[in-house]
Protein backbone atom coordinates (compact mmCIF):
# COMPACT_ATOMS: atom_id res chain seq x y z
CA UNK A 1 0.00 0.00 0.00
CA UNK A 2 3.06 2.49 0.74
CA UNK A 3 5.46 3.21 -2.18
CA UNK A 4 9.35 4.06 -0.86
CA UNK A 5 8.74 7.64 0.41
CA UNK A 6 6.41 5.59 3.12
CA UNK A 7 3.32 6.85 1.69
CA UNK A 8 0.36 5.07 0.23
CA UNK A 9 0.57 4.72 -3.53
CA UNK A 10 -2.14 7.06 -4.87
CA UNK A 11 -3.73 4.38 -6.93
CA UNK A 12 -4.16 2.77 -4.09
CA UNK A 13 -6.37 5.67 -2.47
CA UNK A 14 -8.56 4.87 -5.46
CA UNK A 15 -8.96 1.49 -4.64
CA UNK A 16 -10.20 2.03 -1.16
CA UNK A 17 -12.68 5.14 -2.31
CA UNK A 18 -14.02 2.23 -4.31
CA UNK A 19 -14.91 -0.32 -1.62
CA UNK A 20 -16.39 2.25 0.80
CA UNK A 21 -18.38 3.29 -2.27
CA UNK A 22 -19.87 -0.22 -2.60
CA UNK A 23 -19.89 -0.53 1.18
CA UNK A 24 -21.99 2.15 1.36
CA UNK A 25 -24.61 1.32 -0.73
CA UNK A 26 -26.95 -0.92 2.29
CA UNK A 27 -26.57 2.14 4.57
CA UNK A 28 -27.84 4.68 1.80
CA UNK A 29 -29.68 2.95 -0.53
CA UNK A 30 -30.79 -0.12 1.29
CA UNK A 31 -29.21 -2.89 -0.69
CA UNK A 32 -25.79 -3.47 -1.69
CA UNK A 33 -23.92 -2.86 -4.26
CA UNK A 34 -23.97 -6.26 -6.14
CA UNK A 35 -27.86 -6.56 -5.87
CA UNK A 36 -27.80 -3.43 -7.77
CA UNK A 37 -25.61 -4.84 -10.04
CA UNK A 38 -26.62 -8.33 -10.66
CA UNK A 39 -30.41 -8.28 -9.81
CA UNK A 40 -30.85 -4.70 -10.46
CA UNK A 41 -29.10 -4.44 -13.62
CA UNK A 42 -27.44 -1.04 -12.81
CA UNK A 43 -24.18 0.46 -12.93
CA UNK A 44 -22.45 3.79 -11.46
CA UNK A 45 -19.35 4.01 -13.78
CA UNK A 46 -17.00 7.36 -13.37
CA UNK A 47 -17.38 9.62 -15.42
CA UNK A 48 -14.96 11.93 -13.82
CA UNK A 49 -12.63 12.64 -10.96
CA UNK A 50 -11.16 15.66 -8.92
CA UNK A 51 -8.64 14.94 -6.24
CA UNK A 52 -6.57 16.64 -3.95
CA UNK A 53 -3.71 15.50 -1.44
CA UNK A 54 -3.96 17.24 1.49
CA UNK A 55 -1.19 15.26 3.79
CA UNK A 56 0.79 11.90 3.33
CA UNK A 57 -1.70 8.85 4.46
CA UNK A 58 1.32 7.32 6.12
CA UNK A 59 2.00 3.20 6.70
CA UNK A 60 -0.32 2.54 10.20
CA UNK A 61 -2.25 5.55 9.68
CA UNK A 62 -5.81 4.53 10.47
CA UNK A 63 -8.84 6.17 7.83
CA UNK A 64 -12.13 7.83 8.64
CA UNK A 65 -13.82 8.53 5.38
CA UNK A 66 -16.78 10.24 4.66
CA UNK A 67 -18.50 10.00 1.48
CA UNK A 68 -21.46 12.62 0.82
CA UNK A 69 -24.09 13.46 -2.06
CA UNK A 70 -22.73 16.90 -3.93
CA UNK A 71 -24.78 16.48 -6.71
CA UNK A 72 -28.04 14.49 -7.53
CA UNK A 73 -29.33 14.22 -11.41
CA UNK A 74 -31.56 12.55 -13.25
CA UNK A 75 -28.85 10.21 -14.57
CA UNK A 76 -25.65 10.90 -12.89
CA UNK A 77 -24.76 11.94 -9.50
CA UNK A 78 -21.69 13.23 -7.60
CA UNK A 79 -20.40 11.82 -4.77
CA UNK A 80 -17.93 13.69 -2.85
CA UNK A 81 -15.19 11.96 -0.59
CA UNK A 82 -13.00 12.68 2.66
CA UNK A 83 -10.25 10.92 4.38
CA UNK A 84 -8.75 12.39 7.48
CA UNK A 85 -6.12 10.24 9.79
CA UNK A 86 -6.43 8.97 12.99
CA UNK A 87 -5.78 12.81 14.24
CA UNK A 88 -8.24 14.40 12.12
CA UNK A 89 -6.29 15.55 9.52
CA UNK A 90 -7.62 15.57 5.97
CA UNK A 91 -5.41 13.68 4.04
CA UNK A 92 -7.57 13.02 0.86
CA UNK A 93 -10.70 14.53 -0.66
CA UNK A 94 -12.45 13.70 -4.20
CA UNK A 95 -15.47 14.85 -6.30
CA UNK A 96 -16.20 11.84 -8.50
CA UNK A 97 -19.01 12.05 -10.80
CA UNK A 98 -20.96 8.25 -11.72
CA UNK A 99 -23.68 7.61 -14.09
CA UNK A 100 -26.70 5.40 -13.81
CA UNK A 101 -26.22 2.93 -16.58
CA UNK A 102 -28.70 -0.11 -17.87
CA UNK A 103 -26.09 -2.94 -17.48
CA UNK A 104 -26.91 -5.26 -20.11
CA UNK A 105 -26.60 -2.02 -22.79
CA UNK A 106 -24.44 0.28 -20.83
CA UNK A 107 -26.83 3.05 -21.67
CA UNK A 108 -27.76 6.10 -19.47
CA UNK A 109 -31.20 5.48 -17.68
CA UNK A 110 -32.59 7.91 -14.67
CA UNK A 111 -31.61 7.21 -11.00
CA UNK A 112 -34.70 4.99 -9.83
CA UNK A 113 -37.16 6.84 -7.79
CA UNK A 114 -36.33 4.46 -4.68
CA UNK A 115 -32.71 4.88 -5.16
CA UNK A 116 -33.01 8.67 -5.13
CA UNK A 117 -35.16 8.49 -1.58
CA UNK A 118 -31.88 6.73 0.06
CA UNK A 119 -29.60 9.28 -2.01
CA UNK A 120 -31.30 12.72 -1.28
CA UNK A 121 -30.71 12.92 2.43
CA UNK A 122 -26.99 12.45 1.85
CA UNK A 123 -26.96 15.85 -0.30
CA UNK A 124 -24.03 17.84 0.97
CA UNK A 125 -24.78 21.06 -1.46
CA UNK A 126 -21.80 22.94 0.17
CA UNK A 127 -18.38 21.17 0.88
CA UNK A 128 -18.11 21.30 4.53
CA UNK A 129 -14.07 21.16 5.62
C-alpha cells in the first residue's frame, strides 16, 4: 500500500474510495452494491474525478472517510469523498461524478425513484471542511 517515500501509492487511495463506495450502498440505498448490479441491472461508472492530497496517508495511519451526495441528477450523481487520519487531519478529498447505466446495454437510464429516496438525504450542497 506504501510506495518508498512511506506513503500510500495514490492508486491505491482509489482502490479504497471504491470499496467504501460499494460498502456504502446498504446504509444509503438499502441494498448493496452487487444486488444493484446483478439483480438490479445497474451500474455507477465514473465519469470523472477531482482529487486533492492534502497530507501523506502514512503506513499505520488509520482512515475515517466520509463519502457525501454533492450532486443528484436525473442520470448521474456526484459523490464527494474525505479521508482524514487517525488525528483528524484531511489527508484526501475527491469529487467523482458516476452515471446510472442499464447494465446489459451500458446506456444512461434515470436514478430509480427508490434509489433517489436513500440518495437525497446524503446531499451535501456545500463542501463542509
Amino acid at each position: 500500500m506504501v510506495d518508498l517515500a512511506n506513503i500510500a501509492y495514490y492508486p491505491r487511495i482509489y482502490d479504497l474510495a471504491h470499496r467504501f463506495f460499494e460498502a456504502t450502498w446498504p446504509e444509503i440505498c438499502g441494498e448493496s452494491y452487487p444486488h444493484v448490479l446483478y439483480e438490479r441491472k445497474l451500474g455507477f461508472p465514473i465519469l470523472s474525478i477531482e482529487s486533492n492530497f492534502h497530507h501523506p496517508l502514512r503506513y499505520g495511519d488509520t482512515i475515517e472517510a466520509h463519502i457525501t451526495i454533492a450532486h443528484l441528477g436525473n442520470t448521474s450523481l456526484s459523490w464527494r469523498y474525505r479521508f482524514f487520519n487517525q488525528d483528524g487531519t484531511l489527508v484526501w478529498s475527491s469529487n467523482q461524478t458516476t452515471v446510472c447505466v442499464d447494465m446489459d446495454t451500458m446506456d444512461p437510464t434515470r436514478i430509480p425513484d427508490d434509489m433517489r429516496q436513500g440518495l437525497t438525504p446524503h446531499l451535501e450542497l456545500e463542501e463542509a471542511p
